[in-house]
N, C-alpha and C. Protein backbone atom coordinates (compact mmCIF):
# COMPACT_ATOMS: atom_id res chain seq x y z
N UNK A 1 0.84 -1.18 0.00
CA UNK A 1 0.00 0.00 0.00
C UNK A 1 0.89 1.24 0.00
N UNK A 2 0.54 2.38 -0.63
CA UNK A 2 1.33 3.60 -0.89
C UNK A 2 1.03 4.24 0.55
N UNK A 3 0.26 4.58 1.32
CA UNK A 3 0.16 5.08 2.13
C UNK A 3 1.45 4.58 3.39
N UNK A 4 1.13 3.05 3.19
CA UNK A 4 2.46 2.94 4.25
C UNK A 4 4.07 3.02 3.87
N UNK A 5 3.95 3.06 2.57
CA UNK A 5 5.05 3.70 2.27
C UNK A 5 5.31 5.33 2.41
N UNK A 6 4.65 6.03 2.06
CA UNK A 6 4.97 7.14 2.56
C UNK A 6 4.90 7.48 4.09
N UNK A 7 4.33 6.88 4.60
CA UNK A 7 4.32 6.92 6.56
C UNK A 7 6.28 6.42 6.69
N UNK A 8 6.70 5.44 6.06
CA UNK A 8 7.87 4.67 6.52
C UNK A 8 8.95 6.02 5.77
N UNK A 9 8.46 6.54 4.87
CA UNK A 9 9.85 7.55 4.29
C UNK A 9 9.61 8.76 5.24
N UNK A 10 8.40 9.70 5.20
CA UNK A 10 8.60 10.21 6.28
C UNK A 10 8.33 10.17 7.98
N UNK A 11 8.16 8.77 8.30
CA UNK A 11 8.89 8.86 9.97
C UNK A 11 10.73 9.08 9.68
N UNK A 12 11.33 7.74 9.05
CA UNK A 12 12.60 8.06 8.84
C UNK A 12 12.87 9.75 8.46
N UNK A 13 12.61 10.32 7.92
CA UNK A 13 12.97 11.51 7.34
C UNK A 13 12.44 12.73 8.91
N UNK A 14 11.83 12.32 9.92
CA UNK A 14 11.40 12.69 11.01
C UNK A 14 12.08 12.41 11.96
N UNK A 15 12.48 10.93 12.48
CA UNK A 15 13.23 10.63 13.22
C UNK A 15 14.33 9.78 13.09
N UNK A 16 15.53 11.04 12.03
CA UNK A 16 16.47 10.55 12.03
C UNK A 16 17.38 9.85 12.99
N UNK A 17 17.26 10.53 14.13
CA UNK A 17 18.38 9.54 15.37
C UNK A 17 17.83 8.46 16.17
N UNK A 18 16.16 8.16 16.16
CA UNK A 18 15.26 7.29 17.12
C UNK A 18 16.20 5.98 16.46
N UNK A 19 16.21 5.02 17.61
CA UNK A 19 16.25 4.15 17.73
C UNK A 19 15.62 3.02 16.70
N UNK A 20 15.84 2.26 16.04
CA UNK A 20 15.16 1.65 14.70
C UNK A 20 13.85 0.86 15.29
N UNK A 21 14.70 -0.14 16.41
CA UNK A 21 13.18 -0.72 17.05
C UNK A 21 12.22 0.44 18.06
N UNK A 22 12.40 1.19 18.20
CA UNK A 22 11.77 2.22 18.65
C UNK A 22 10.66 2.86 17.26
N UNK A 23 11.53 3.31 16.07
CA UNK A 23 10.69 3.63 15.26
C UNK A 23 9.85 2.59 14.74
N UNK A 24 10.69 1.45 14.44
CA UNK A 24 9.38 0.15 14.23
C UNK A 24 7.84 0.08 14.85
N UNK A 25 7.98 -0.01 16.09
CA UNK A 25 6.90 0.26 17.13
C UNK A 25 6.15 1.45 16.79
N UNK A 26 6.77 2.50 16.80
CA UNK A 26 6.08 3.72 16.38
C UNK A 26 5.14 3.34 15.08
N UNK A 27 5.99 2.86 13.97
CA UNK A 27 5.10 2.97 12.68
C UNK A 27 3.64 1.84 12.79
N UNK A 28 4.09 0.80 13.73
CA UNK A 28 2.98 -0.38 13.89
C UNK A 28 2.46 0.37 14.53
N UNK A 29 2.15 1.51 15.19
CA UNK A 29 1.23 1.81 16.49
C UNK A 29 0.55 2.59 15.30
N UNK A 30 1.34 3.60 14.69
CA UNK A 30 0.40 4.31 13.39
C UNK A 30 -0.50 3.89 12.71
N UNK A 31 0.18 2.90 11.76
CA UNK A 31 -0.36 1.89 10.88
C UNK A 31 -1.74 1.21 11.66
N UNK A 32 -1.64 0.74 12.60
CA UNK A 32 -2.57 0.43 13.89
C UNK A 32 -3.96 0.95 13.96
N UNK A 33 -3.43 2.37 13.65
CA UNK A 33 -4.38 3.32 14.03
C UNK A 33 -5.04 3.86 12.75
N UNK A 34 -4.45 3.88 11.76
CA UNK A 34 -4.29 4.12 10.06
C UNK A 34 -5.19 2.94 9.52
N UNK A 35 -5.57 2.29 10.14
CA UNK A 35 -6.48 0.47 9.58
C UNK A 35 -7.84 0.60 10.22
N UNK A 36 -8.08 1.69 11.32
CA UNK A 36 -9.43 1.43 12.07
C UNK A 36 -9.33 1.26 13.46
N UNK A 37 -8.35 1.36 14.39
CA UNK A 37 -8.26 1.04 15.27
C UNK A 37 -8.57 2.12 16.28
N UNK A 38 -9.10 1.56 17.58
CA UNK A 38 -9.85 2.67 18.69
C UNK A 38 -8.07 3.59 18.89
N UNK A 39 -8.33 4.60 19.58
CA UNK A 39 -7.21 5.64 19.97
C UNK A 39 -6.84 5.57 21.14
N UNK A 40 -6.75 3.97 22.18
CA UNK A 40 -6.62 3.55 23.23
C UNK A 40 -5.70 2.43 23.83
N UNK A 41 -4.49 2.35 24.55
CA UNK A 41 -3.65 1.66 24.37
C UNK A 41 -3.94 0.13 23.96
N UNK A 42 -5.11 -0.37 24.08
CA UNK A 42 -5.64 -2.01 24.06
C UNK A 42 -6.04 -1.77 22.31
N UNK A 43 -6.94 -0.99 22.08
CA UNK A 43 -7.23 -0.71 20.74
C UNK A 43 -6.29 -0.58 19.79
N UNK A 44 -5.12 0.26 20.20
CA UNK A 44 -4.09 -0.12 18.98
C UNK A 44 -2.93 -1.21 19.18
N UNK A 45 -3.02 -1.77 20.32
CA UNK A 45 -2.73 -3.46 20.57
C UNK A 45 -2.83 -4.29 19.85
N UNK A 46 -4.26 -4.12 19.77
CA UNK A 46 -5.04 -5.44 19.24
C UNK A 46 -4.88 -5.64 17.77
N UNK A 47 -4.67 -4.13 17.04
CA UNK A 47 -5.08 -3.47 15.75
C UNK A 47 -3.25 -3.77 15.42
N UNK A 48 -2.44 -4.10 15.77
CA UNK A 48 -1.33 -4.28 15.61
C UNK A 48 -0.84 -5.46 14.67
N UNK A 49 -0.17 -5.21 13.58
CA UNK A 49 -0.30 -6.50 12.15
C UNK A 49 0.87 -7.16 13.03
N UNK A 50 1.08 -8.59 13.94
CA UNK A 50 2.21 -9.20 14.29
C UNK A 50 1.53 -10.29 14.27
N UNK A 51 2.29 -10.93 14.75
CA UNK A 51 2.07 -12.58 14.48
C UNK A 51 2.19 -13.04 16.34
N UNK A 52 2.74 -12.06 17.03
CA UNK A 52 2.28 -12.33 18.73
C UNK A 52 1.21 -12.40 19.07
N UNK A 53 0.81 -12.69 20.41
CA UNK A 53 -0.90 -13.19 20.63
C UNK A 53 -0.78 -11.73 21.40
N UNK A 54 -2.37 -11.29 21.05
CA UNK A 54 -2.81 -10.15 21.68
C UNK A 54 -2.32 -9.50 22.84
N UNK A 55 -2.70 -9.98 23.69
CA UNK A 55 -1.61 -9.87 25.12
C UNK A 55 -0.26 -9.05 24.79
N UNK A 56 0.34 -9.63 24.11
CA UNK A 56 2.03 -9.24 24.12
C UNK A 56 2.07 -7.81 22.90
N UNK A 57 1.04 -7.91 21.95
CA UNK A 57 1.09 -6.68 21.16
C UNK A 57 0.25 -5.91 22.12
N UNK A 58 -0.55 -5.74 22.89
CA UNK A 58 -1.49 -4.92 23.92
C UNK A 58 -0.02 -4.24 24.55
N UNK A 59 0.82 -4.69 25.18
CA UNK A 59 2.20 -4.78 26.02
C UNK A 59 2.94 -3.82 24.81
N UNK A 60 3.19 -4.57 24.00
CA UNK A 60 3.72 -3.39 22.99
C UNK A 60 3.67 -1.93 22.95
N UNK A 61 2.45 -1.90 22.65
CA UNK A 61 1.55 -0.31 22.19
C UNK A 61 1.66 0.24 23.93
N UNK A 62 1.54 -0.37 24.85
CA UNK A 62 1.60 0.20 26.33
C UNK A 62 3.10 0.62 26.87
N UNK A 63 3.76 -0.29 26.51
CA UNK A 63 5.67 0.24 26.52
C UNK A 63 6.07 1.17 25.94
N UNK A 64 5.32 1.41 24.30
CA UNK A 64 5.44 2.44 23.40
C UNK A 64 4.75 4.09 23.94
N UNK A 65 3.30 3.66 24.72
CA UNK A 65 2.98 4.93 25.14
C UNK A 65 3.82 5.59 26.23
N UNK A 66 4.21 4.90 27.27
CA UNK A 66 5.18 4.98 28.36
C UNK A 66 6.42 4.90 27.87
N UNK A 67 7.32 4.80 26.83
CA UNK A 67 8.36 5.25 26.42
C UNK A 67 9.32 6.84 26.72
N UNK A 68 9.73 7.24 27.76
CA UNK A 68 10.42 8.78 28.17
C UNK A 68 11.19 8.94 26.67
N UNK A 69 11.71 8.07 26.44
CA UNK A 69 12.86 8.79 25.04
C UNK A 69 11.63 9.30 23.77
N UNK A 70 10.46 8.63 23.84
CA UNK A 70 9.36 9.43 22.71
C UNK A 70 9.28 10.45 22.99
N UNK A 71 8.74 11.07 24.63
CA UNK A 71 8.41 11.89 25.35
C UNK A 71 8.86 13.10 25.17
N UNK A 72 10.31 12.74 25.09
CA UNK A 72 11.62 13.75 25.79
C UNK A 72 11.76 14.44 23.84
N UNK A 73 11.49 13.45 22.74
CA UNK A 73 11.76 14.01 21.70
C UNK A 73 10.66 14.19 20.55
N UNK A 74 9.60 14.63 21.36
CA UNK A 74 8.07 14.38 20.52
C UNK A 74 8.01 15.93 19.90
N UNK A 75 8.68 17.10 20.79
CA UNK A 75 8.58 17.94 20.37
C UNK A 75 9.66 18.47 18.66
N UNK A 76 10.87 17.91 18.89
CA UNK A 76 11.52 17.64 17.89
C UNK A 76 11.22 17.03 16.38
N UNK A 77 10.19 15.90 17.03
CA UNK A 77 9.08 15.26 15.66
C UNK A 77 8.40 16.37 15.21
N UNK A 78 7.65 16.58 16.52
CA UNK A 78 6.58 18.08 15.02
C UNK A 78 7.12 18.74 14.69
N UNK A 79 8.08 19.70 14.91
CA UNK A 79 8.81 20.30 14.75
C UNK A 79 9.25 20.10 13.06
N UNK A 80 9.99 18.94 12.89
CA UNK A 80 10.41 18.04 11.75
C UNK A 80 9.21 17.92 10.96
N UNK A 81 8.21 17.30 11.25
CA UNK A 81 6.77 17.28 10.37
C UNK A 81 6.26 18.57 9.87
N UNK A 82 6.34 19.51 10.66
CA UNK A 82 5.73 20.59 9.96
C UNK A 82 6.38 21.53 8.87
N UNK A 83 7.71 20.91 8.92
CA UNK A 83 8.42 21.21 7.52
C UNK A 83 8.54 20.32 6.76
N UNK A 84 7.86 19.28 6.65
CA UNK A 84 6.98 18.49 5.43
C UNK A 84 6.10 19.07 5.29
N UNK A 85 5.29 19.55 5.96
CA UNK A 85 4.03 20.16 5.30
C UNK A 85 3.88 21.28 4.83
């Protein structure tokens, strides 16, 4: 799908220094949310394309919201995004 290709060129082009499995997570939590999924840590869990049993992608998307290094550099992302747009 073109859409998730352009989500994967510009996160990279956003968060050049994040962590790769960090941005991985990020783009599944998007994508997650980009398919239909509620805007709630279990909802984009569940909505998560892996091959783990629910439970452990629920755990995912909940490590990802509680992540300090997203936190600490979320402002840096928009920042970066809004000079894509």
């Amino acid at each position: 799908m073109i859409a998730k290709q352009v989500l994967s060129k510009c996160l990279s082009i956003v968060t050049p220094k994040m962590h790769k499995v960090r941005r991985a997570s990020l783009f599944s939590a998007i994508e997650s949310t980009m398919s239909g999924a509620a805007l709630s840590v279990t909802g984009i869990g569940r909505n998560i394309d892996s091959a783990a049993k629910e439970k452990h992608r629920i755990k995912r998307a909940d490590r990802l919201c509680n992540n300090s290094h997203i936190h600490r550099e979320i402002d840096a992302i928009y920042t970066r995004m809004t000079f894509l747009l």
